[in-house]
Protein backbone atom coordinates (compact mmCIF):
# COMPACT_ATOMS: atom_id res chain seq x y z
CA UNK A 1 11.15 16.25 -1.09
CA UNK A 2 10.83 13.75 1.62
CA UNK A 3 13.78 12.67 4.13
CA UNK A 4 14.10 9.78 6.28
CA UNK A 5 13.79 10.79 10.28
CA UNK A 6 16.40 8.61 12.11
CA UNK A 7 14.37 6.40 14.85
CA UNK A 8 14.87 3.45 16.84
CA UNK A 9 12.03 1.22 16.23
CA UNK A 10 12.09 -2.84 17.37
CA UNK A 11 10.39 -5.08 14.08
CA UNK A 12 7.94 -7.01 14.92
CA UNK A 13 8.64 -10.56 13.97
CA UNK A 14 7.26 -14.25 13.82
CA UNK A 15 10.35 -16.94 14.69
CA UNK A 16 12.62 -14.56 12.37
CA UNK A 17 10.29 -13.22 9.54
CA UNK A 18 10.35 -9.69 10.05
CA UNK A 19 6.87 -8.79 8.65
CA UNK A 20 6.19 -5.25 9.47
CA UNK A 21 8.68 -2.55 10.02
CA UNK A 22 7.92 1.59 10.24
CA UNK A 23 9.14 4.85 10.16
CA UNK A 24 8.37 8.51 10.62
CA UNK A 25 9.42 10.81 7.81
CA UNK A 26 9.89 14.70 7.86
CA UNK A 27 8.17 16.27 5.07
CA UNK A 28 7.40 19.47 3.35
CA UNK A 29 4.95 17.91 1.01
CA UNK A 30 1.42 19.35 1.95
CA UNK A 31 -1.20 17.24 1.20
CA UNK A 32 -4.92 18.73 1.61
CA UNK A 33 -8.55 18.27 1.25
CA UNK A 34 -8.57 20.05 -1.93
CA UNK A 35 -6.25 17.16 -2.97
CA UNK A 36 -8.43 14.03 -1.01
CA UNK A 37 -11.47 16.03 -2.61
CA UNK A 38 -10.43 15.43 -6.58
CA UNK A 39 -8.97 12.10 -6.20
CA UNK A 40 -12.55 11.42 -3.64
CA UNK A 41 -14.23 12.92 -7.13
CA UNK A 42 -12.65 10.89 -9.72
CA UNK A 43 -13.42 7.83 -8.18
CA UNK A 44 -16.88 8.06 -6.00
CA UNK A 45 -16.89 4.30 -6.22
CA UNK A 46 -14.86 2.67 -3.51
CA UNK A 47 -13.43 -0.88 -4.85
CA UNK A 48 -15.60 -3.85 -3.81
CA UNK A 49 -12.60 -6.80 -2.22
CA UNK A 50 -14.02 -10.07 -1.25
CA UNK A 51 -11.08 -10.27 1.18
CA UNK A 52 -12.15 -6.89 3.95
CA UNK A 53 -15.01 -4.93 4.49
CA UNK A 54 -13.79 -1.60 4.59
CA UNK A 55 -14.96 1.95 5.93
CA UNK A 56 -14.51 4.77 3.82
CA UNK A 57 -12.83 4.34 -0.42
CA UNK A 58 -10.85 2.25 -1.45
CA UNK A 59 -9.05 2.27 -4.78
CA UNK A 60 -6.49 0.49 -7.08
CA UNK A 61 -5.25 3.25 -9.12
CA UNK A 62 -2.66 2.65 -11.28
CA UNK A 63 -4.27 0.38 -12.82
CA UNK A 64 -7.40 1.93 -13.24
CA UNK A 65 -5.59 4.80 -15.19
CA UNK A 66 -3.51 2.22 -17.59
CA UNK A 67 -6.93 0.37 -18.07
CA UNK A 68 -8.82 3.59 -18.88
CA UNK A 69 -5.86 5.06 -21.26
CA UNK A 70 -6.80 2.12 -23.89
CA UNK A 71 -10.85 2.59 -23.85
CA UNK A 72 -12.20 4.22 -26.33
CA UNK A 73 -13.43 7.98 -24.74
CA UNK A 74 -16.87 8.32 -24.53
CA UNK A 75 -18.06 4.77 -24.79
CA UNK A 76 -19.13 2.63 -22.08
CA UNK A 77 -19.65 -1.01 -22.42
CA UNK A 78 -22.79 -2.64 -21.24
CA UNK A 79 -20.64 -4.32 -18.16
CA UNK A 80 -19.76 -1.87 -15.44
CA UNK A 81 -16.80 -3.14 -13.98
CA UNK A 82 -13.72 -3.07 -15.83
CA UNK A 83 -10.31 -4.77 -13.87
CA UNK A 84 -10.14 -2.05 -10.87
CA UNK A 85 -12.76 0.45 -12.12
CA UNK A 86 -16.81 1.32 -12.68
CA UNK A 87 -17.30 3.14 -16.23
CA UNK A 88 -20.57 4.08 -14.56
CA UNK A 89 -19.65 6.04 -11.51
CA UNK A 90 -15.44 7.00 -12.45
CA UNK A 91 -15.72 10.49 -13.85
CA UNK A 92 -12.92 9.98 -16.53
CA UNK A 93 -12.72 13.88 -16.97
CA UNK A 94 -11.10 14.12 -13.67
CA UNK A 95 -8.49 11.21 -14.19
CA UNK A 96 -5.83 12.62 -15.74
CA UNK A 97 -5.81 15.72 -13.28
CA UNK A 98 -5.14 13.06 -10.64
CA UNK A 99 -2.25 11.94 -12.30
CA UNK A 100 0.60 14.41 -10.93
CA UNK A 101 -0.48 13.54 -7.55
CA UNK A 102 -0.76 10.20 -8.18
CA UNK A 103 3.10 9.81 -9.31
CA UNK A 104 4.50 12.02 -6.70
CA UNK A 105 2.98 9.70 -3.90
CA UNK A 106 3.79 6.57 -5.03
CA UNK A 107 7.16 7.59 -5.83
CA UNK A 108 7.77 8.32 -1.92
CA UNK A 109 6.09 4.45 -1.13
CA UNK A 110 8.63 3.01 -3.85
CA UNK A 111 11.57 4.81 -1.64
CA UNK A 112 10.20 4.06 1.44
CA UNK A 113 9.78 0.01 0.27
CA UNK A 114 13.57 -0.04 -1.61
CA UNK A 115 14.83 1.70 1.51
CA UNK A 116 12.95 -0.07 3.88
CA UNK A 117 15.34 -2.77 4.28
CA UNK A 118 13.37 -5.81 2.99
CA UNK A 119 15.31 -7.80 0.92
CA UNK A 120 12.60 -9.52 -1.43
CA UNK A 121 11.83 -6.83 -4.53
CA UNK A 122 15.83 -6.28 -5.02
CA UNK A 123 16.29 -10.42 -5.08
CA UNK A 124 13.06 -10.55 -7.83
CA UNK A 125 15.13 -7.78 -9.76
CA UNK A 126 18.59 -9.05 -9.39
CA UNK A 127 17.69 -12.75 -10.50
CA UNK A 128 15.53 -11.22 -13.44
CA UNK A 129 18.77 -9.29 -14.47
CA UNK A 130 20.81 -12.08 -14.36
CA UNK A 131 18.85 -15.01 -15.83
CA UNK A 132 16.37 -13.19 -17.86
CA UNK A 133 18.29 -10.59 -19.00
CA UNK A 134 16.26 -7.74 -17.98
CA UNK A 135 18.73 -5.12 -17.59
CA UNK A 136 16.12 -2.05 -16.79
CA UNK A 137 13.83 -4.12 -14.36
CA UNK A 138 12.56 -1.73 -11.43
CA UNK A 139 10.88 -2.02 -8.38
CA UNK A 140 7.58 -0.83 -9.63
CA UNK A 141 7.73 -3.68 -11.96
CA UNK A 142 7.61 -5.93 -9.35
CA UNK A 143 4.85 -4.21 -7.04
CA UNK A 144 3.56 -1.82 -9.65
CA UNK A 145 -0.18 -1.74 -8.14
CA UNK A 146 -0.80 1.99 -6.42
CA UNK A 147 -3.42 1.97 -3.03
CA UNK A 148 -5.31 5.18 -2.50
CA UNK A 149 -7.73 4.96 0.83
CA UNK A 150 -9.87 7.99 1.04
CA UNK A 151 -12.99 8.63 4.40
CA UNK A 152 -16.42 8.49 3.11
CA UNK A 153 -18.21 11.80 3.00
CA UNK A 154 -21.57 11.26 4.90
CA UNK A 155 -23.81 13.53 3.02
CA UNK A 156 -26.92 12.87 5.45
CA UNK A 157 -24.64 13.82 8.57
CA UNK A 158 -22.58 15.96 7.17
CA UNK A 159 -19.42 14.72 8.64
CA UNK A 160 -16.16 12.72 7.15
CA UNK A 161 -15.97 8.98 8.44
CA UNK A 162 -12.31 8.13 8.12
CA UNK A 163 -11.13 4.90 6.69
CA UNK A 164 -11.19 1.57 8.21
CA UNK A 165 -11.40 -2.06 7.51
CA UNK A 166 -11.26 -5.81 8.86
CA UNK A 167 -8.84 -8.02 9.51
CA UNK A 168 -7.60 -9.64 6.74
CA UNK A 169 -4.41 -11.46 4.34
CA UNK A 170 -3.45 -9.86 1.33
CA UNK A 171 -3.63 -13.35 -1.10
CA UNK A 172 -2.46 -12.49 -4.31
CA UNK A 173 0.73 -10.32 -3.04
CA UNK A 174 3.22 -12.71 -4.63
CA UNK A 175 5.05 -13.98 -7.07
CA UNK A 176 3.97 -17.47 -9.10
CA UNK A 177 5.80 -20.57 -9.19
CA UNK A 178 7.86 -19.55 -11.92
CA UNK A 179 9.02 -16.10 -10.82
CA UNK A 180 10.03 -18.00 -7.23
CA UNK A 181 11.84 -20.57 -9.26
CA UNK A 182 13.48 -17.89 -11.11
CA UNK A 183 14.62 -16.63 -7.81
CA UNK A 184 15.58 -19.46 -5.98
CA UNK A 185 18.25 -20.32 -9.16
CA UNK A 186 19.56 -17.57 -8.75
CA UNK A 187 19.77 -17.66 -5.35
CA UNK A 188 21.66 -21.27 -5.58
CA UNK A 189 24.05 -20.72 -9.20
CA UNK A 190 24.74 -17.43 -8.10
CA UNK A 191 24.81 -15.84 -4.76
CA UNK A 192 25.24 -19.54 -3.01
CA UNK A 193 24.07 -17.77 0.51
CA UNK A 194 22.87 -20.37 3.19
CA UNK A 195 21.96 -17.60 5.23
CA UNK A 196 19.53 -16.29 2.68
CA UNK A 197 18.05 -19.67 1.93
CA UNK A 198 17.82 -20.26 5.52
CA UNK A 199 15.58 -17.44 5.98
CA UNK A 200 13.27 -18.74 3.23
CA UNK A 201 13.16 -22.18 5.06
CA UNK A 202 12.25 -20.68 8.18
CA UNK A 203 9.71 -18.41 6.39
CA UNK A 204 8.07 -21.43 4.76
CA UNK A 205 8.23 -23.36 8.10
CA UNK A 206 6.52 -20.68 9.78
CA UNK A 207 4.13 -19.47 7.20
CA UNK A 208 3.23 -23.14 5.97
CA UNK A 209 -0.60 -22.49 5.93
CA UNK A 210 -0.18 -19.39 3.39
CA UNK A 211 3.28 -20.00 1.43
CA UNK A 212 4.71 -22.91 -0.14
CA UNK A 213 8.10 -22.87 -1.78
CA UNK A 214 8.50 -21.51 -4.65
CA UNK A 215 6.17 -18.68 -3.87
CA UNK A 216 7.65 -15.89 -2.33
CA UNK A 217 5.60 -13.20 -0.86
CA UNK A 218 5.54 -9.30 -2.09
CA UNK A 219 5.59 -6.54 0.55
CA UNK A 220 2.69 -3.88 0.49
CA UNK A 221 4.15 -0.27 1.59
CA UNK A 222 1.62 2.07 2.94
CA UNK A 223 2.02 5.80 4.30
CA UNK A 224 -0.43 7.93 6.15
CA UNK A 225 -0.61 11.62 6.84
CA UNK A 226 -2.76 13.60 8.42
CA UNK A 227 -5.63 15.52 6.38
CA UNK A 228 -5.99 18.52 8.80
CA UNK A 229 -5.31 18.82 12.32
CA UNK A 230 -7.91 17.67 14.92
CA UNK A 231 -6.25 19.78 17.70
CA UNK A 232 -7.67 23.31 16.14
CA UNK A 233 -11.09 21.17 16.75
CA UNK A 234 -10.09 20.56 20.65
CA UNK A 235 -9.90 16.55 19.36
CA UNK A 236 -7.65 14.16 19.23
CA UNK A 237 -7.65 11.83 16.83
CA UNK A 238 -6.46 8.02 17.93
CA UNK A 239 -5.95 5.55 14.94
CA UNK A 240 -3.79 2.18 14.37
CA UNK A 241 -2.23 0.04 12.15
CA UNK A 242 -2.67 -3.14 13.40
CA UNK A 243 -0.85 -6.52 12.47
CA UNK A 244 -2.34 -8.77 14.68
CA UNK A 245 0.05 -11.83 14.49
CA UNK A 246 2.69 -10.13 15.33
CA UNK A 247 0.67 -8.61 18.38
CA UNK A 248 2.07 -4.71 17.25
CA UNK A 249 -0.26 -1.77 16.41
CA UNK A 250 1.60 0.91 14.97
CA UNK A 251 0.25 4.29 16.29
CA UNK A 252 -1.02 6.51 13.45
CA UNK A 253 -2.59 8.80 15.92
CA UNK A 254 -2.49 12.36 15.96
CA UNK A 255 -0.15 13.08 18.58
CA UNK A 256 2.28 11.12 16.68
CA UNK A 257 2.52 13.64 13.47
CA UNK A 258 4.48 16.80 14.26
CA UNK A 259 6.09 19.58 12.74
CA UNK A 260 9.21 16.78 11.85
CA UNK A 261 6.80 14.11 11.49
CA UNK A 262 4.66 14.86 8.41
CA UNK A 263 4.31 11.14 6.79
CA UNK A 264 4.05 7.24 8.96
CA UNK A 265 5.11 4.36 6.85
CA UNK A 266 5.26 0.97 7.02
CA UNK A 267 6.62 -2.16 4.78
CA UNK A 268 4.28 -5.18 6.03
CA UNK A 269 4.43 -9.04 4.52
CA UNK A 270 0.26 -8.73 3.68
CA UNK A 271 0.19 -12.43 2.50
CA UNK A 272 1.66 -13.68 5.48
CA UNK A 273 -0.21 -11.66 8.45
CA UNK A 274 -3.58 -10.72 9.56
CA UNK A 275 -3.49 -7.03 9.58
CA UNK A 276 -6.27 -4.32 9.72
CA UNK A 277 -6.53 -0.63 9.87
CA UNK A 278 -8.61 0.51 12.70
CA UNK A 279 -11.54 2.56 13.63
CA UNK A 280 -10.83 5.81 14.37
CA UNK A 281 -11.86 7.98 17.12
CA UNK A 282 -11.89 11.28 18.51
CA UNK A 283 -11.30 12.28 22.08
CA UNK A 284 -12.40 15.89 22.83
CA UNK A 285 -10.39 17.45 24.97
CA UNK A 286 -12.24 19.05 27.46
CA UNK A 287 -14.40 16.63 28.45
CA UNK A 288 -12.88 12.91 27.54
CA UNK A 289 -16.25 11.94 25.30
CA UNK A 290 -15.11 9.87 22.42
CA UNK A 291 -16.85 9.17 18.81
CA UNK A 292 -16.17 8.35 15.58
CA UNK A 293 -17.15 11.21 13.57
CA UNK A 294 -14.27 13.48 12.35
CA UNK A 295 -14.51 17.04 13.02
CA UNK A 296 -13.93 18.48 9.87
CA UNK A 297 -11.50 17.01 7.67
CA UNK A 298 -8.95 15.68 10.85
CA UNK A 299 -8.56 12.36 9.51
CA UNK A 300 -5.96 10.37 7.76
CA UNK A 301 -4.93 10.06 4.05
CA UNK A 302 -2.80 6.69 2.79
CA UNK A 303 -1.69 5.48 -0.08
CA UNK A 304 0.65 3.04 -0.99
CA UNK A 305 1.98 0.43 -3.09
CA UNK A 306 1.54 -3.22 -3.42
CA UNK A 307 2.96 -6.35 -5.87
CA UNK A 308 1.60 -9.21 -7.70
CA UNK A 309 2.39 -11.79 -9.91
CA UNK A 310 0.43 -10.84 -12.97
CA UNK A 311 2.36 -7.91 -14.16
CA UNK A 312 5.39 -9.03 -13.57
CA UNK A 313 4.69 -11.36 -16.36
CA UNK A 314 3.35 -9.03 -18.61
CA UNK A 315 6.48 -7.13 -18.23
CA UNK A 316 8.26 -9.94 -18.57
CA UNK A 317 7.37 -10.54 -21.47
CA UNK A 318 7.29 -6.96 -23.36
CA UNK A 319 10.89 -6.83 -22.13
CA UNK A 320 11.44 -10.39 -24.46
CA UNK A 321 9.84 -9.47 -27.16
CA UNK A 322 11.62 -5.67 -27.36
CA UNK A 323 14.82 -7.12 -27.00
CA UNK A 324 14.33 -9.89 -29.65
């Protein structure tokens, strides 16, 4: 369904860390408002984060939908918030039509992140395979947590605001102490690279205020297409991905998606960089007049996928008991 576009593209890096790197994809897959509209439905609620203020929806979905799958149906508890969801605003009839979309999308982020060309989520899997035994580990074990950012429909006005948020660092996108151990082992009984464990040194050198050794950070993989084309409009629409250490923007702008260009992504080190989406604007045409109101629905869809340490474990340890 989705194909790689072959592009020349410089990473942007801090003394060695590579902690972004995108790429255009040519697509057939047609993603439309009817689509943004039902998963916009199911989840009204945009996801309250301590870490950003955001623009626009926000939601963790996988894990709403594993959550929801053990409630009983039709009974809401007295608290509202449950792990990534509101039992008093998530219409839970509408869940499970979401669900076909759901898996098709982040099935393209978990090929985009394994062929991305970071090296961390097939170390986690190879030293699980080899001292834990976990034969069938996968790379949606290790960043199993599905990102779905939707604009905010601005009843009063009428218009679509797209998404946007601050600048912020993605905490929690690691592994523990334990999985890094785990990883480092296998690193040193095992595979006995000093080039690998040189990168790690630098990476803790460099990232000192966020990482400390064991921990080793999880990349988030996002991708962003375009909802419906500002151009029919007479706008253009000008939008970026910005990771601000590393002084790059990538340009998820109109002008960028084509007829060969139907999906941006990008593989990004969350925990170790500022990053932010930003504010989007349109430029009409004729006369040069910018604002930030989308004409129609010309504004960007993402999703994407992102990693922790607290299902890993879980995992972990269904895998141990099954086999035992």
């Amino acid at each position: 369904m989705f194909e790689i576009a072959n592009i020349n593209v410089q990473d942007p890096h801090i003394d060695g860390t590579v902690v972004f790197r995108g790429q255009n994809f040519s697509t057939n897959c047609h993603i439309g408002m009817d689509d943004v509209a039902l998963v916009m439905a199911a989840y009204p609620t945009t996801f309250q984060r301590s870490i950003t203020k955001n623009l626009g929806t926000f939601h963790m979905i996988q894990e709403r939908q594993s959550n929801m799958a053990s409630r009983s149906m039709g009974v809401c508890g007295k608290t509202s918030e449950h792990h990534y969801f509101n039992d008093n605003s998530t219409n839970t009839s509408l869940v499970p039509l979401t669900s076909p979309l759901m898996n098709a999308l982040l099935y393209v982020t978990e090929q985009v992140q394994d062929s991305s060309g970071q090296v961390l989520i097939g170390l986690i899997k190879m030293a699980f395979r080899r001292l834990r035994h976990w034969n069938n580990i996968r790379s949606d074990d290790v960043c199993p947590y599905g990102i779905v950012t939707c604009p905010r429909h601005d009843r009063k006005k009428g218009v679509l605001e797209s998404f946007s948020n601050c600048g912020h660092r993605d905490a929690t996108d690691c592994t523990d102490e334990a999985q890094g151990s785990l990883v480092f082992a296998y690193l040193q009984e095992v595979v006995n690279s000093t080039s690998v464990l040189d990168y790690f040194c630098r990476m803790y050198a460099t990232f000192g205020d966020v990482l400390v050794r064991p921990i080793i950070p999880l990349p988030t993989t996002c991708a962003w297409k375009l909802i419906e084309d500002p151009d029919q409009f007479g706008f253009n629409h000008i939008s970026y991905f910005v990771v601000v250490e590393a002084g790059t923007a990538w340009d998820l702008s109109s002008n960028v998606f084509t007829k060969d260009v139907g999906i941006i992504g990008g593989t990004f080190l969350g925990k170790l960089v500022e990053h932010v989406t930003s504010c989007s604007l349109y430029e009409e045409q004729s006369s040069g007049w910018v604002t930030t109101l989308c004409p129609g629905n010309a504004c960007n869809f993402a999703w994407g996928r992102s990693g922790g340490s607290q299902r890993l474990q879980r995992s972990s340890r269904i895998t141990s008991r099954i086999r035992r």
